[in-house]
N, C-alpha and C. Protein backbone atom coordinates (compact mmCIF):
# COMPACT_ATOMS: atom_id res chain seq x y z
N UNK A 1 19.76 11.96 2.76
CA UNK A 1 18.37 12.28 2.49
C UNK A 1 17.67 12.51 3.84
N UNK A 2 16.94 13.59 3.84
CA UNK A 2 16.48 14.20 5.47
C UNK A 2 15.01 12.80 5.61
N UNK A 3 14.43 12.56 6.45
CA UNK A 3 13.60 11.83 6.74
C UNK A 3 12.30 12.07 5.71
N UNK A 4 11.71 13.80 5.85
CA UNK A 4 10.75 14.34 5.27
C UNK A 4 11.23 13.59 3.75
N UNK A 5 12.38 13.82 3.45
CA UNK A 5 12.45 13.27 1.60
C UNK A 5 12.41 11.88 1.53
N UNK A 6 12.42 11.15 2.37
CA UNK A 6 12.85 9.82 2.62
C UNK A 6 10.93 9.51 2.54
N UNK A 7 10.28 10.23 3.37
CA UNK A 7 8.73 9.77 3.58
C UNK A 7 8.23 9.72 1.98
N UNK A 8 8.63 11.46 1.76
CA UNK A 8 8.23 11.79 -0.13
C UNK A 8 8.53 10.96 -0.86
N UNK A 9 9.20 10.11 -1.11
CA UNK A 9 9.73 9.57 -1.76
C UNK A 9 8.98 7.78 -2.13
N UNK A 10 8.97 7.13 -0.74
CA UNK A 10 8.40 6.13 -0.30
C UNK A 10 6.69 6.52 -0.87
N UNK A 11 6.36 7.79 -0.35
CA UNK A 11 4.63 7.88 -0.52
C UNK A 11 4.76 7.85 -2.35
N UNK A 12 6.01 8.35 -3.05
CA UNK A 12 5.60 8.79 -4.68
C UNK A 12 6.10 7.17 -5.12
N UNK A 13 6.65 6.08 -4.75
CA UNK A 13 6.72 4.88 -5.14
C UNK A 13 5.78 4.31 -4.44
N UNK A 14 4.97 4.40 -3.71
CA UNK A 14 3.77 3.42 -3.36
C UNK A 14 2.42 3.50 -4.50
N UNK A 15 2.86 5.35 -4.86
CA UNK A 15 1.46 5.32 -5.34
C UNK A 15 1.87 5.16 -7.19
N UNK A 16 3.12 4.87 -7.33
CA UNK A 16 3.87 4.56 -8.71
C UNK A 16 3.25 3.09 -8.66
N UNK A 17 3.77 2.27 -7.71
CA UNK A 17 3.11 0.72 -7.42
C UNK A 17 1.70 0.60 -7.44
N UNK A 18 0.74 1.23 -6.59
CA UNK A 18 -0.39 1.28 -7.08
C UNK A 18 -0.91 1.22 -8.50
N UNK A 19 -0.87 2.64 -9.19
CA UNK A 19 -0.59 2.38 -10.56
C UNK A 19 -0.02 1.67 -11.44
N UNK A 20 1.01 0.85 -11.30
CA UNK A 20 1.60 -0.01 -12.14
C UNK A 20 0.54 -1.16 -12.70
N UNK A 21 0.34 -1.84 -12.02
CA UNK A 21 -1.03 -2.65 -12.66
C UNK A 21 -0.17 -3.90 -12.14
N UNK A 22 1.02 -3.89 -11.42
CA UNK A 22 1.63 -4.75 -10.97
C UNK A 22 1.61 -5.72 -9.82
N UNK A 23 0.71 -5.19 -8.95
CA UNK A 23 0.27 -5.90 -7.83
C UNK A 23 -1.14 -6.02 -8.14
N UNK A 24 -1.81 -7.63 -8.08
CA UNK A 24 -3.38 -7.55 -8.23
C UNK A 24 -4.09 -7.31 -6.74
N UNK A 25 -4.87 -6.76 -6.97
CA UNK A 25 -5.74 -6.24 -5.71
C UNK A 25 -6.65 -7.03 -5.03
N UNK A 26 -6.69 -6.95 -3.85
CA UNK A 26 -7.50 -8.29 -2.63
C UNK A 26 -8.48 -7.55 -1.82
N UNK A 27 -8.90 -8.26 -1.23
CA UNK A 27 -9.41 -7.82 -0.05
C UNK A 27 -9.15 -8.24 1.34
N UNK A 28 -8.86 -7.38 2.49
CA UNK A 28 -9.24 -8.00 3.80
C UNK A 28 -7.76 -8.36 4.43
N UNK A 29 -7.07 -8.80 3.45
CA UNK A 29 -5.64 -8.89 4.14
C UNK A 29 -4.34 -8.10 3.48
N UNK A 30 -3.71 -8.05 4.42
CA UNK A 30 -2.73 -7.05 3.65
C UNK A 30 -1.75 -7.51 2.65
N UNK A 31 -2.06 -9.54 2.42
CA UNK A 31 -1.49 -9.82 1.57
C UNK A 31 -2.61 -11.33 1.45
N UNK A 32 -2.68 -11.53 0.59
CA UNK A 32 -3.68 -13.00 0.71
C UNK A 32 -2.24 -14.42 -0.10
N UNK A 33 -3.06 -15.07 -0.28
CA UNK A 33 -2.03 -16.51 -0.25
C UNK A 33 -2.35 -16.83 -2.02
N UNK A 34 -2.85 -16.49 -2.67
CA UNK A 34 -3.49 -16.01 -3.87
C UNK A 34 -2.15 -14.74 -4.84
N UNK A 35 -1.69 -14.08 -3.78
CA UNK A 35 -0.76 -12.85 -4.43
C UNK A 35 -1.54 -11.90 -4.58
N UNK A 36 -2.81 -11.52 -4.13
CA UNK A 36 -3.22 -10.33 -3.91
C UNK A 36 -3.17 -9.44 -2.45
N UNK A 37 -3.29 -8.25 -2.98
CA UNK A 37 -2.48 -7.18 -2.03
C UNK A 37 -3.98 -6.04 -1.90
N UNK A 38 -4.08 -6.04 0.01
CA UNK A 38 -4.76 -4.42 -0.17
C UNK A 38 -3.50 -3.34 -0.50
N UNK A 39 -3.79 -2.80 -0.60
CA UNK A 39 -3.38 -0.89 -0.98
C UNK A 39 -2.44 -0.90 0.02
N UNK A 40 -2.83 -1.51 1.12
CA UNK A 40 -1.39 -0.89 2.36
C UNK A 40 -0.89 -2.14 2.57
N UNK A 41 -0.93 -3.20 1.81
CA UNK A 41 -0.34 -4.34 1.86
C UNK A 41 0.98 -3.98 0.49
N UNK A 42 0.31 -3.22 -0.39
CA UNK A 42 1.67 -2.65 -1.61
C UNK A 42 2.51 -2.10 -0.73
N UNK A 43 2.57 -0.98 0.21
CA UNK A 43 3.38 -0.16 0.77
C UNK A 43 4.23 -1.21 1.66
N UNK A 44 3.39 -2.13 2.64
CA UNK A 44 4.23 -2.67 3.19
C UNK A 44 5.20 -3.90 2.32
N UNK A 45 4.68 -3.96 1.48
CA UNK A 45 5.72 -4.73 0.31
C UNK A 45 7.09 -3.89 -0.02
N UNK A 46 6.75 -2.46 -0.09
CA UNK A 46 7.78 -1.45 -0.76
C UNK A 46 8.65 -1.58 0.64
N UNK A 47 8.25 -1.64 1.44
CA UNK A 47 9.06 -1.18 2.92
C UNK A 47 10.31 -2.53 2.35
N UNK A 48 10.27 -3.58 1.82
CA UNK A 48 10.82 -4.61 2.22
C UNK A 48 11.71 -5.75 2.87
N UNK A 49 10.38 -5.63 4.47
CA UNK A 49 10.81 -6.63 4.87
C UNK A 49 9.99 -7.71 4.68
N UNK A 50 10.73 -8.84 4.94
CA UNK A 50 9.94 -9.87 4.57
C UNK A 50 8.41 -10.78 5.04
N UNK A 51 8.00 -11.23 4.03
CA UNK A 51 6.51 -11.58 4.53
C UNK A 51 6.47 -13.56 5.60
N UNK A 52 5.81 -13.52 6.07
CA UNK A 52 5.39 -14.89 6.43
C UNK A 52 4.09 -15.78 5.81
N UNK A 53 4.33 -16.59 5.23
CA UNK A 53 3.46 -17.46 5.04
C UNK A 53 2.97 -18.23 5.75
N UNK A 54 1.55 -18.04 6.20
CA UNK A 54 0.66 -19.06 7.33
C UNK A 54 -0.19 -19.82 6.32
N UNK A 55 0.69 -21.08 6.08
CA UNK A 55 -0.45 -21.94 5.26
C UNK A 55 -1.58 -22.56 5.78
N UNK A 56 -1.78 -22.69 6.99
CA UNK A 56 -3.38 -22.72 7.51
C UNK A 56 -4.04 -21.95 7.41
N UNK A 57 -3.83 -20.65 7.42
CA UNK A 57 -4.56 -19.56 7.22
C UNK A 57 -4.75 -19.46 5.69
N UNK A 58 -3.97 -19.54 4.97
CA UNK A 58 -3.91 -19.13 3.81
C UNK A 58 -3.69 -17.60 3.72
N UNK A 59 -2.90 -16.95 4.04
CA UNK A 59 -2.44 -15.72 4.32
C UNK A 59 -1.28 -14.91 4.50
N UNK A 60 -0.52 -14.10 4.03
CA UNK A 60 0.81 -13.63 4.77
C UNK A 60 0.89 -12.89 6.03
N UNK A 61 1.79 -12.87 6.75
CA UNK A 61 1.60 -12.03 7.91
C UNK A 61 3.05 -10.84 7.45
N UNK A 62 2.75 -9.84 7.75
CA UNK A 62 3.78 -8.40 7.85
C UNK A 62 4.45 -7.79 9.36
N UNK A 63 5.43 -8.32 9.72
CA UNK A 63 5.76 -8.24 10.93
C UNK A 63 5.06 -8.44 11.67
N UNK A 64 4.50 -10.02 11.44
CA UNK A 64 3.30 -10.63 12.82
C UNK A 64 1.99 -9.72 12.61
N UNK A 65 1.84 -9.11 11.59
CA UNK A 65 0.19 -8.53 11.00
C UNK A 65 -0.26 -9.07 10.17
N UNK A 66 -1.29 -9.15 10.10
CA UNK A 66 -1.88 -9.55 8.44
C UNK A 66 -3.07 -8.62 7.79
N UNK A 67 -3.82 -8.29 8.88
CA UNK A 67 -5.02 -7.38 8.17
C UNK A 67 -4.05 -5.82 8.34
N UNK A 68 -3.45 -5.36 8.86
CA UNK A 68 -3.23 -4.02 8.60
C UNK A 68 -1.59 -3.66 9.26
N UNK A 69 -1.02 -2.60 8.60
CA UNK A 69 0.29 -2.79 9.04
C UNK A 69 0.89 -2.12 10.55
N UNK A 70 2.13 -2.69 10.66
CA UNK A 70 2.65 -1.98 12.39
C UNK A 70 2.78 -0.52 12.35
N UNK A 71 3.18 0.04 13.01
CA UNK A 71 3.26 1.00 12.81
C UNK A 71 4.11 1.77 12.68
N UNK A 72 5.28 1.52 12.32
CA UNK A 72 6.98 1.81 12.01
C UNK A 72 6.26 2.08 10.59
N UNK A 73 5.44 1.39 9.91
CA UNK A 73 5.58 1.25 8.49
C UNK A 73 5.16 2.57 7.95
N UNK A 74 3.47 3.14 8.96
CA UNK A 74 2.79 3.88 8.77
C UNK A 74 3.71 5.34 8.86
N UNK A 75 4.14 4.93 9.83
CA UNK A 75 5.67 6.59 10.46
C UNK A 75 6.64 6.98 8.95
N UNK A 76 6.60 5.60 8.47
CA UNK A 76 7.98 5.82 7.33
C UNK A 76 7.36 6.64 6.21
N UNK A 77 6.06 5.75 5.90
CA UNK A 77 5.28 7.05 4.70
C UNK A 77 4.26 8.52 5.50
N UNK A 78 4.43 8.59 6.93
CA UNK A 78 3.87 9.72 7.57
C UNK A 78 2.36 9.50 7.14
N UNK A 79 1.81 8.47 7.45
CA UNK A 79 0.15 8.64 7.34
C UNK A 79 0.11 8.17 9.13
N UNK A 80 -1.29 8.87 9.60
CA UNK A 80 -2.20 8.19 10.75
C UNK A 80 -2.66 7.05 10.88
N UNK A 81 -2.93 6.60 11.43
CA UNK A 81 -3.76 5.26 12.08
C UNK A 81 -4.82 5.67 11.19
N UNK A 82 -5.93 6.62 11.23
CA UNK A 82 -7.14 7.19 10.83
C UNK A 82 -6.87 6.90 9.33
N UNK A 83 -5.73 7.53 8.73
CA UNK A 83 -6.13 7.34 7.44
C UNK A 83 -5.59 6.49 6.72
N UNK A 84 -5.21 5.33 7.09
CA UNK A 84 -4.92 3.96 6.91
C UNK A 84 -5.84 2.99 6.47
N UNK A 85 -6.66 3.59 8.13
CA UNK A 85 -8.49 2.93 7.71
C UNK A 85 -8.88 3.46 6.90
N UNK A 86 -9.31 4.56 6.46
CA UNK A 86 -9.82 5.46 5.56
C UNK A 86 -9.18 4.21 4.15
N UNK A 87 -7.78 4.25 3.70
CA UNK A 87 -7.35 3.55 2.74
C UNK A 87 -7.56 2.44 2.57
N UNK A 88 -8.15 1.79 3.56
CA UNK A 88 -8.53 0.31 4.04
C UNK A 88 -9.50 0.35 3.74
N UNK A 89 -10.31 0.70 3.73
CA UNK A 89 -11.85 0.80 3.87
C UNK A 89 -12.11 1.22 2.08
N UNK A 90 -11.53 2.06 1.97
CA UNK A 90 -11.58 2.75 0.63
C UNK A 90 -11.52 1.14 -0.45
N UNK A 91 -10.11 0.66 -0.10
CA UNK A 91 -9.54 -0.77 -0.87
C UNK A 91 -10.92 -2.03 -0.71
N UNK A 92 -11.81 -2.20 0.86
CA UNK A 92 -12.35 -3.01 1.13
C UNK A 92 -13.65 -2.90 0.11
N UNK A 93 -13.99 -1.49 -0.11
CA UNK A 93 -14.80 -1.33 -0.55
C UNK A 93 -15.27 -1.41 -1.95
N UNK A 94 -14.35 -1.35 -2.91
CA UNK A 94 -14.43 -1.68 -4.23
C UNK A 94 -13.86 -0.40 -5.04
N UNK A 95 -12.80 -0.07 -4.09
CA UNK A 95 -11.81 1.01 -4.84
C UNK A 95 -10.75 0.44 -5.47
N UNK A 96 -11.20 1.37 -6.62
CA UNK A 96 -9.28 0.25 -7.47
C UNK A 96 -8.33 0.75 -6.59
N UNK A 97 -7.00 0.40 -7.13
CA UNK A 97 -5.94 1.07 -6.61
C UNK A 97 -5.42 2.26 -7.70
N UNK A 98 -6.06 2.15 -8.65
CA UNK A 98 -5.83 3.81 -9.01
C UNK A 98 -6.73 5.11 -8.43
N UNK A 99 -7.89 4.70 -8.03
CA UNK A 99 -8.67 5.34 -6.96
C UNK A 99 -7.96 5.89 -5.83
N UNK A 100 -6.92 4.90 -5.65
CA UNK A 100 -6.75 5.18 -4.06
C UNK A 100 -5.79 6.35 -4.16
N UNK A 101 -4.57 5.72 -5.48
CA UNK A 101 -3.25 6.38 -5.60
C UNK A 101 -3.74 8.16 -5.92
N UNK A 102 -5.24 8.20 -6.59
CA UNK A 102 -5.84 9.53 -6.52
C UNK A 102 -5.49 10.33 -5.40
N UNK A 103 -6.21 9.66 -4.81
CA UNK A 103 -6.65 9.85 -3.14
C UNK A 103 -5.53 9.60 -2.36
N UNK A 104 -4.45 9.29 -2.71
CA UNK A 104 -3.30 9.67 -2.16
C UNK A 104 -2.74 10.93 -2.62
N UNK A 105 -2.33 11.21 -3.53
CA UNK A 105 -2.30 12.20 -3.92
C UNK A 105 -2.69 13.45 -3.93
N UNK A 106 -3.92 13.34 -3.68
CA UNK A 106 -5.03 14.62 -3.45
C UNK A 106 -4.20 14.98 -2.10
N UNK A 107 -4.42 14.11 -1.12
CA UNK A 107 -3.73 14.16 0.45
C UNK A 107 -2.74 14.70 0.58
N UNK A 108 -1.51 14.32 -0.14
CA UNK A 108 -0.27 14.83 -0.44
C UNK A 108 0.22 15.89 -0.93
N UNK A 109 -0.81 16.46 -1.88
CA UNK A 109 -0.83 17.41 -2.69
C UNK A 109 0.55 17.03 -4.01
N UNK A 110 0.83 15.53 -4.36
CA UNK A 110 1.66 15.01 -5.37
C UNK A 110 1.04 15.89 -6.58
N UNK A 111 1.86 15.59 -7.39
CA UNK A 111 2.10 16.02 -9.02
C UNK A 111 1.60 14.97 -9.17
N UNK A 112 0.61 15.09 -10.28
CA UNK A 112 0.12 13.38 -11.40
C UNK A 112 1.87 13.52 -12.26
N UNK A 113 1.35 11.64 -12.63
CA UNK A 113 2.60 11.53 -12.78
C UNK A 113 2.07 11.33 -14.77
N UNK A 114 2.86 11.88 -16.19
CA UNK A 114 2.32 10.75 -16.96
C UNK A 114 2.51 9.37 -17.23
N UNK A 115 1.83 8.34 -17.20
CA UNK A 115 2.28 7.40 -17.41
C UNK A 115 2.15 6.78 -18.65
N UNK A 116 3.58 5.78 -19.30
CA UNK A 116 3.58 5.71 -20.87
C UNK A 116 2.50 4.59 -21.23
N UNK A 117 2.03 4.71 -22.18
CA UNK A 117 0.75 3.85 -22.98
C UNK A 117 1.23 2.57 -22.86
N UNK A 118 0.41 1.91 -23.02
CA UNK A 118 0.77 0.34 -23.18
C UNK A 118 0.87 -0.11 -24.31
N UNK A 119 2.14 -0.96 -24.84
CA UNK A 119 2.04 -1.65 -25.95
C UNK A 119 1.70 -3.20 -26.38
């Protein structure tokens, strides 16, 4: 798989995860101690390596990060620094994460995906 399909691929399962309804949504850290996740705290979940638990903090850390990810992570799904924040900010602000996975998409120029009804 060439890198470019390797990025596609990673960006169309982050924003599958987004949508799932499977990760509950946080604020402020890229993983809280609670089990909620910002938006680029899902991706760095998908990357999976493993998280740290700082129980004084009450917080996970992502390769020694916690509010936002390194930047190997950002290279693997091909986003900027810029629009990280943008996604950050978007999440801080009171964007769902189907908002965002929009707005990923739009960016990407992805196919909507359908997704099956709930029973």
């Amino acid at each position: 798989m060439s890198d470019e399909e390797e990025r596609d691929e990673l960006r169309r399962r982050w924003v599958e995860a987004l949508e799932s309804g499977g990760y509950a949504q946080g604020l402020g850290y890229l993983r809280d101690g609670d089990g909620q996740f910002c938006c680029l705290g899902v991706l760095c979940d998908l990357v999976g390596e493993p998280w740290v638990y700082h129980d004084e903090m009450g917080w996970y850390s992502f390769d020694g990060r916690h509010g936002f990810p390194p930047p190997h992570v950002l290279e693997k799904v091909g986003i900027s620094a810029d629009v990280a924040c943008e996604l950050a900010n978007m999440n801080d602000s009171g964007s769902s994460f189907m908002e965002i996975a929009d707005h990923i998409r739009l960016a990407f120029e992805m196919e909507p995906v359908e997704m099956e009804p709930a029973r």
